[in-house]
PDB file of N, CA and C in Angstrom:
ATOM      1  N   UNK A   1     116.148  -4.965 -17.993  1.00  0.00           N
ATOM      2  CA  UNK A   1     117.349  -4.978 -18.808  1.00  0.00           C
ATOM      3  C   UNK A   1     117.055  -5.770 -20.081  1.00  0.00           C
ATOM      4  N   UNK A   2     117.483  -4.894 -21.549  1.00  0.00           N
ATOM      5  CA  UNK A   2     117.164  -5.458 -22.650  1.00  0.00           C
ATOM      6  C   UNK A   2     118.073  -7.286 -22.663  1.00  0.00           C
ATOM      7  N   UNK A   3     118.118  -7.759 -23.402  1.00  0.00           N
ATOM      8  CA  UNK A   3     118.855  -9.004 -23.726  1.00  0.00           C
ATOM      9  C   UNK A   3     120.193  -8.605 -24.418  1.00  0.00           C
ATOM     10  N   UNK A   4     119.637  -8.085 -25.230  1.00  0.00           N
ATOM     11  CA  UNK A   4     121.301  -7.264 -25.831  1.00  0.00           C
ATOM     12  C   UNK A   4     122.202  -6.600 -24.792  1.00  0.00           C
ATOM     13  N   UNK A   5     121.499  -6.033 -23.938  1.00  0.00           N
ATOM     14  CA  UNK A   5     122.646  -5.549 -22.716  1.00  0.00           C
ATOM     15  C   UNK A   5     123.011  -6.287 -22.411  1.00  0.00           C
ATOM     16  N   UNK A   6     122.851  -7.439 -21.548  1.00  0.00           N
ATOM     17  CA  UNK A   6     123.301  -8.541 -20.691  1.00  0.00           C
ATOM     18  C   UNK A   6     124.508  -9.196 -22.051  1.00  0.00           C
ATOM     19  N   UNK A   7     123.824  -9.248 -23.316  1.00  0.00           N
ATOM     20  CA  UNK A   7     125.055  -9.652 -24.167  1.00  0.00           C
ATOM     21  C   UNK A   7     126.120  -8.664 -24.585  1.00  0.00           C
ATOM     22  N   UNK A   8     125.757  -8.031 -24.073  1.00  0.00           N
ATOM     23  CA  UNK A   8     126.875  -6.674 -24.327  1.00  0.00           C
ATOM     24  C   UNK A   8     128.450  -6.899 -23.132  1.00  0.00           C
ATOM     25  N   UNK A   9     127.014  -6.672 -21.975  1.00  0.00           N
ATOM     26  CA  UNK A   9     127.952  -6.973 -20.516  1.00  0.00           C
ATOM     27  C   UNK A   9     128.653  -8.529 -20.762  1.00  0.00           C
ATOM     28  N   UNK A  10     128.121  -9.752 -21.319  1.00  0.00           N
ATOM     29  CA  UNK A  10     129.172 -10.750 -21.160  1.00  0.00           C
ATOM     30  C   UNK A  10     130.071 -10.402 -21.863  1.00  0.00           C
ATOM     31  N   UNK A  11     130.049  -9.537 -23.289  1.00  0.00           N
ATOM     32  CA  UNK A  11     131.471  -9.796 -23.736  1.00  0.00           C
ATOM     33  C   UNK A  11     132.256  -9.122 -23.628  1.00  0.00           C
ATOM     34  N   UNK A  12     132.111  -8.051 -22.224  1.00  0.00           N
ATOM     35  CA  UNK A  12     133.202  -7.122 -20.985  1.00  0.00           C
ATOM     36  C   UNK A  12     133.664  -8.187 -19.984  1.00  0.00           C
ATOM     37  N   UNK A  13     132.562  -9.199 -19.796  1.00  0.00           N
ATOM     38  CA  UNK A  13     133.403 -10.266 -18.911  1.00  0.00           C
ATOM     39  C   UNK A  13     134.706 -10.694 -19.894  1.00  0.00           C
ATOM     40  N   UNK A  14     133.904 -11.647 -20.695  1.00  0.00           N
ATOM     41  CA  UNK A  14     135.212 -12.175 -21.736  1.00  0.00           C
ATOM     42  C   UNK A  14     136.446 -11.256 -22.052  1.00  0.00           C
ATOM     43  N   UNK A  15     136.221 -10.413 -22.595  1.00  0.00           N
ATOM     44  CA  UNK A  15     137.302  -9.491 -22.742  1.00  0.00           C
ATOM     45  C   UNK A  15     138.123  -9.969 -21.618  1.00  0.00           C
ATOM     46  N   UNK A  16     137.579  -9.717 -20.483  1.00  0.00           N
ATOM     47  CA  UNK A  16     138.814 -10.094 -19.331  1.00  0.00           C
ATOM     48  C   UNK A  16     139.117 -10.960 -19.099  1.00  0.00           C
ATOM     49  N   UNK A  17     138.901 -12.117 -19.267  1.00  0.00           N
ATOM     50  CA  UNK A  17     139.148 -13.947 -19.568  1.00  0.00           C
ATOM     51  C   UNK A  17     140.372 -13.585 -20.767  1.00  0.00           C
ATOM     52  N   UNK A  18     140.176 -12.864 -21.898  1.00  0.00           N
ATOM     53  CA  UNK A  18     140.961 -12.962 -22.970  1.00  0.00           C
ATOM     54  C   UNK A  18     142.213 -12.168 -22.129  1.00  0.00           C
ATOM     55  N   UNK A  19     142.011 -11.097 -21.681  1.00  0.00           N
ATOM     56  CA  UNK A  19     143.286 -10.437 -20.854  1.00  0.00           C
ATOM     57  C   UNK A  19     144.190 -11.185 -20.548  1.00  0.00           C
ATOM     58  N   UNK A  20     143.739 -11.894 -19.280  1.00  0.00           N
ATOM     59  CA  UNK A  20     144.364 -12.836 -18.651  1.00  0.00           C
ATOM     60  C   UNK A  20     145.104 -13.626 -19.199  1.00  0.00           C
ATOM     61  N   UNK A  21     144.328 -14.212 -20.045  1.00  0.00           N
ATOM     62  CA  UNK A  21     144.980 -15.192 -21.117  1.00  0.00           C
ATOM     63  C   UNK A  21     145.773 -15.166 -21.495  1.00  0.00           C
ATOM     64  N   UNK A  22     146.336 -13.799 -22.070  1.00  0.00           N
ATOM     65  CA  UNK A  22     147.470 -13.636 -23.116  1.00  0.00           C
ATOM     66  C   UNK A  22     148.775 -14.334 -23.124  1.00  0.00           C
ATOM     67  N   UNK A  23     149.113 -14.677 -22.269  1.00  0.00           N
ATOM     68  CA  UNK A  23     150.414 -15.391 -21.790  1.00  0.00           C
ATOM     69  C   UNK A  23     150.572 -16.997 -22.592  1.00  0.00           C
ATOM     70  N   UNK A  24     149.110 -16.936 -22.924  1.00  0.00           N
ATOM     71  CA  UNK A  24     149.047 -18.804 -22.988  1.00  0.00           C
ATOM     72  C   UNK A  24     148.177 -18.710 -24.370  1.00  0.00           C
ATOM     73  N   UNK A  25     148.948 -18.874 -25.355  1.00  0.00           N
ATOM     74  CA  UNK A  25     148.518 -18.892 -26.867  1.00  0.00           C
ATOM     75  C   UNK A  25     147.617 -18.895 -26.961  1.00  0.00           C
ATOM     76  N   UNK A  26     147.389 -21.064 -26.646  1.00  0.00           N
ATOM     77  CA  UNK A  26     146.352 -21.621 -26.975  1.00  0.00           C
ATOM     78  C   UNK A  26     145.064 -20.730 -26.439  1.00  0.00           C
ATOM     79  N   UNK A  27     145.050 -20.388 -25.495  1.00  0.00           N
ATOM     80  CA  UNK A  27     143.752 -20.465 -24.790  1.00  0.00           C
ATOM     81  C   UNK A  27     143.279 -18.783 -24.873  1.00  0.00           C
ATOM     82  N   UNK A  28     144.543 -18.051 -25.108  1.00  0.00           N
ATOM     83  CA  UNK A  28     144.046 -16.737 -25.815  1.00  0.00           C
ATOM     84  C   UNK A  28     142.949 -16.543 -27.099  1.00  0.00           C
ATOM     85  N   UNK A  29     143.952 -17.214 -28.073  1.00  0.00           N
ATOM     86  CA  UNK A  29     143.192 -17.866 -29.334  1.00  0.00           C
ATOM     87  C   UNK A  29     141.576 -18.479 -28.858  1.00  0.00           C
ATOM     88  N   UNK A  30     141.673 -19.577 -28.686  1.00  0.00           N
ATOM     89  CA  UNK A  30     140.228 -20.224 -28.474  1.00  0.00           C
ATOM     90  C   UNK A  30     139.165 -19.213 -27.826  1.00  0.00           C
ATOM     91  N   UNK A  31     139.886 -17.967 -26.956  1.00  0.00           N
ATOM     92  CA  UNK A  31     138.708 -17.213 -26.437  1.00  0.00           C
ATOM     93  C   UNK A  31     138.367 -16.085 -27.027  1.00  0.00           C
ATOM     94  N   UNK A  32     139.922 -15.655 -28.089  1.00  0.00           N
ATOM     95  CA  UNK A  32     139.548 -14.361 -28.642  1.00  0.00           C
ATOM     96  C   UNK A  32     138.309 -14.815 -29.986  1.00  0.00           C
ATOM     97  N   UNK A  33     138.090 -15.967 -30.403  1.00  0.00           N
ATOM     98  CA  UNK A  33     137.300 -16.596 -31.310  1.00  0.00           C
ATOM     99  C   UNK A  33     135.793 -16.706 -30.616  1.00  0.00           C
ATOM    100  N   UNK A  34     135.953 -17.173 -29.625  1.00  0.00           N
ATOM    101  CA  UNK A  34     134.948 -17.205 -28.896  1.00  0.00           C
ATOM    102  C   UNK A  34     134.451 -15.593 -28.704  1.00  0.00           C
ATOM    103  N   UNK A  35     135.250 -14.797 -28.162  1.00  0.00           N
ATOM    104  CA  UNK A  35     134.531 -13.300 -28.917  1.00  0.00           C
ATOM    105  C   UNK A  35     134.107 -13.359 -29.664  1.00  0.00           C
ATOM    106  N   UNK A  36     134.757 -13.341 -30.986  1.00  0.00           N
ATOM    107  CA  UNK A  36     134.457 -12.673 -32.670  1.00  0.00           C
ATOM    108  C   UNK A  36     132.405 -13.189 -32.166  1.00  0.00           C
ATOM    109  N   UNK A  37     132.688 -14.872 -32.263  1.00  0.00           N
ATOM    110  CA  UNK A  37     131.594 -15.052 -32.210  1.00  0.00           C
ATOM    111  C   UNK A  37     130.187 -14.989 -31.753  1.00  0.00           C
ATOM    112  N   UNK A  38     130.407 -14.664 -30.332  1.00  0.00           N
ATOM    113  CA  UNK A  38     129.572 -13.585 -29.198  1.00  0.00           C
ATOM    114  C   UNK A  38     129.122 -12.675 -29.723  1.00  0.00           C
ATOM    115  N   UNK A  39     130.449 -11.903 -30.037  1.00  0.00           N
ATOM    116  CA  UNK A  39     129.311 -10.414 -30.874  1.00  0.00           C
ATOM    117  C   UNK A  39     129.323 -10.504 -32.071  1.00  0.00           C
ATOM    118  N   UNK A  40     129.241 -11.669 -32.900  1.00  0.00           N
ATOM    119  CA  UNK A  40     128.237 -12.183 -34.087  1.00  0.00           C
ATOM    120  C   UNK A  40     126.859 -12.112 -33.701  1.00  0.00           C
ATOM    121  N   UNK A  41     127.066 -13.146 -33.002  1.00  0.00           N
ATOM    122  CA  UNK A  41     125.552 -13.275 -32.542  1.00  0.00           C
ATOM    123  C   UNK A  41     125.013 -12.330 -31.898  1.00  0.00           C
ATOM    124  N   UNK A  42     125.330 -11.539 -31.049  1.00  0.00           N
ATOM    125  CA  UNK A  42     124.849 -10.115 -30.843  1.00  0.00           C
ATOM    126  C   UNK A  42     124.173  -9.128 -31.685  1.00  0.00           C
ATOM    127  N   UNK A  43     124.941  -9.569 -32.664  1.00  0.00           N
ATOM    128  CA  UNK A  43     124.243  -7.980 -34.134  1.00  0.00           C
ATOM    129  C   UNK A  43     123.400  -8.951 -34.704  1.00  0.00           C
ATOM    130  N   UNK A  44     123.452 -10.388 -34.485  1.00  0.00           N
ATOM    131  CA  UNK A  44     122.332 -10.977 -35.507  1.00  0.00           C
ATOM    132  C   UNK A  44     120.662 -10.450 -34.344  1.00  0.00           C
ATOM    133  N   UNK A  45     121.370 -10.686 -33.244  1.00  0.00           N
ATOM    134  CA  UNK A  45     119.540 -11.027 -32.434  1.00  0.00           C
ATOM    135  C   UNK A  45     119.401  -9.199 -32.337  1.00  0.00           C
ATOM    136  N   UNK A  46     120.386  -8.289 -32.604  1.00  0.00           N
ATOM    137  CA  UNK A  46     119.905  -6.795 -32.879  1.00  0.00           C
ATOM    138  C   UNK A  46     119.090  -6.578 -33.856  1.00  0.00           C
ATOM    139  N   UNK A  47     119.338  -7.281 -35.034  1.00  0.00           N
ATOM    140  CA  UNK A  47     118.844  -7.168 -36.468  1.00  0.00           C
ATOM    141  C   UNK A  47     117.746  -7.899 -36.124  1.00  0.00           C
ATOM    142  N   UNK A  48     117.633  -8.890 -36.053  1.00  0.00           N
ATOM    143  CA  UNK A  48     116.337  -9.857 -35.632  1.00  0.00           C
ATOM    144  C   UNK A  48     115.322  -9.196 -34.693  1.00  0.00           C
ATOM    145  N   UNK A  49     115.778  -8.313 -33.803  1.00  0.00           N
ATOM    146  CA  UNK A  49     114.967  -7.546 -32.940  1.00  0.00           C
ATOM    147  C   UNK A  49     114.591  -6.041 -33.402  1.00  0.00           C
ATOM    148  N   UNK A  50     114.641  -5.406 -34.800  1.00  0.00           N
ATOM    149  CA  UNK A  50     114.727  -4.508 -35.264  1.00  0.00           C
ATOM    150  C   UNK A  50     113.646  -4.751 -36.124  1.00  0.00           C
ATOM    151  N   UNK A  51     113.486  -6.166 -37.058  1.00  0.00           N
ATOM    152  CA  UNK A  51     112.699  -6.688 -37.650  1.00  0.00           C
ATOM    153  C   UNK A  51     111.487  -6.842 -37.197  1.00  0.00           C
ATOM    154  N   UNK A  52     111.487  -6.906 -35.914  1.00  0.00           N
ATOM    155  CA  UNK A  52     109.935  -6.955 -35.111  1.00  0.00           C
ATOM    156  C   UNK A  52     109.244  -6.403 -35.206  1.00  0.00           C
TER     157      UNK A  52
END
C-alpha cells in the first residue's frame, strides 16, 4: 500500500470524527481544520512524490 493511500484512508476516518461532531461547534471546527490540513499535506507529499 502506497503512503498516499493510507493518507487518503485517514481522512475517511476523520471525515467521520467530523460527522459526529457536528452537534458541538467547537470541536467540529477544530477537526474540520484539521482536515483542510491533512489533505494539504496529502497533495504536497503527491507532488513531492511525482518529482522523484
Amino acid at each position: 500500500m502506497r503512503f498516499t493511500e493510507v493518507s487518503k484512508n485517514g481522512l475517511g476516518e476523520v471525515a467521520t470524527f467530523v460527522e459526529n461532531a457536528n452537534s458541538d461547534y467547537s470541536t467540529y471546527d477544530l477537526l474540520k481544520e484539521y482536515y483542510k490540513d491533512e489533505e494539504s499535506d496529502m497533495y504536497w507529499l503527491e507532488n513531492q512524490l511525482e518529482l522523484i
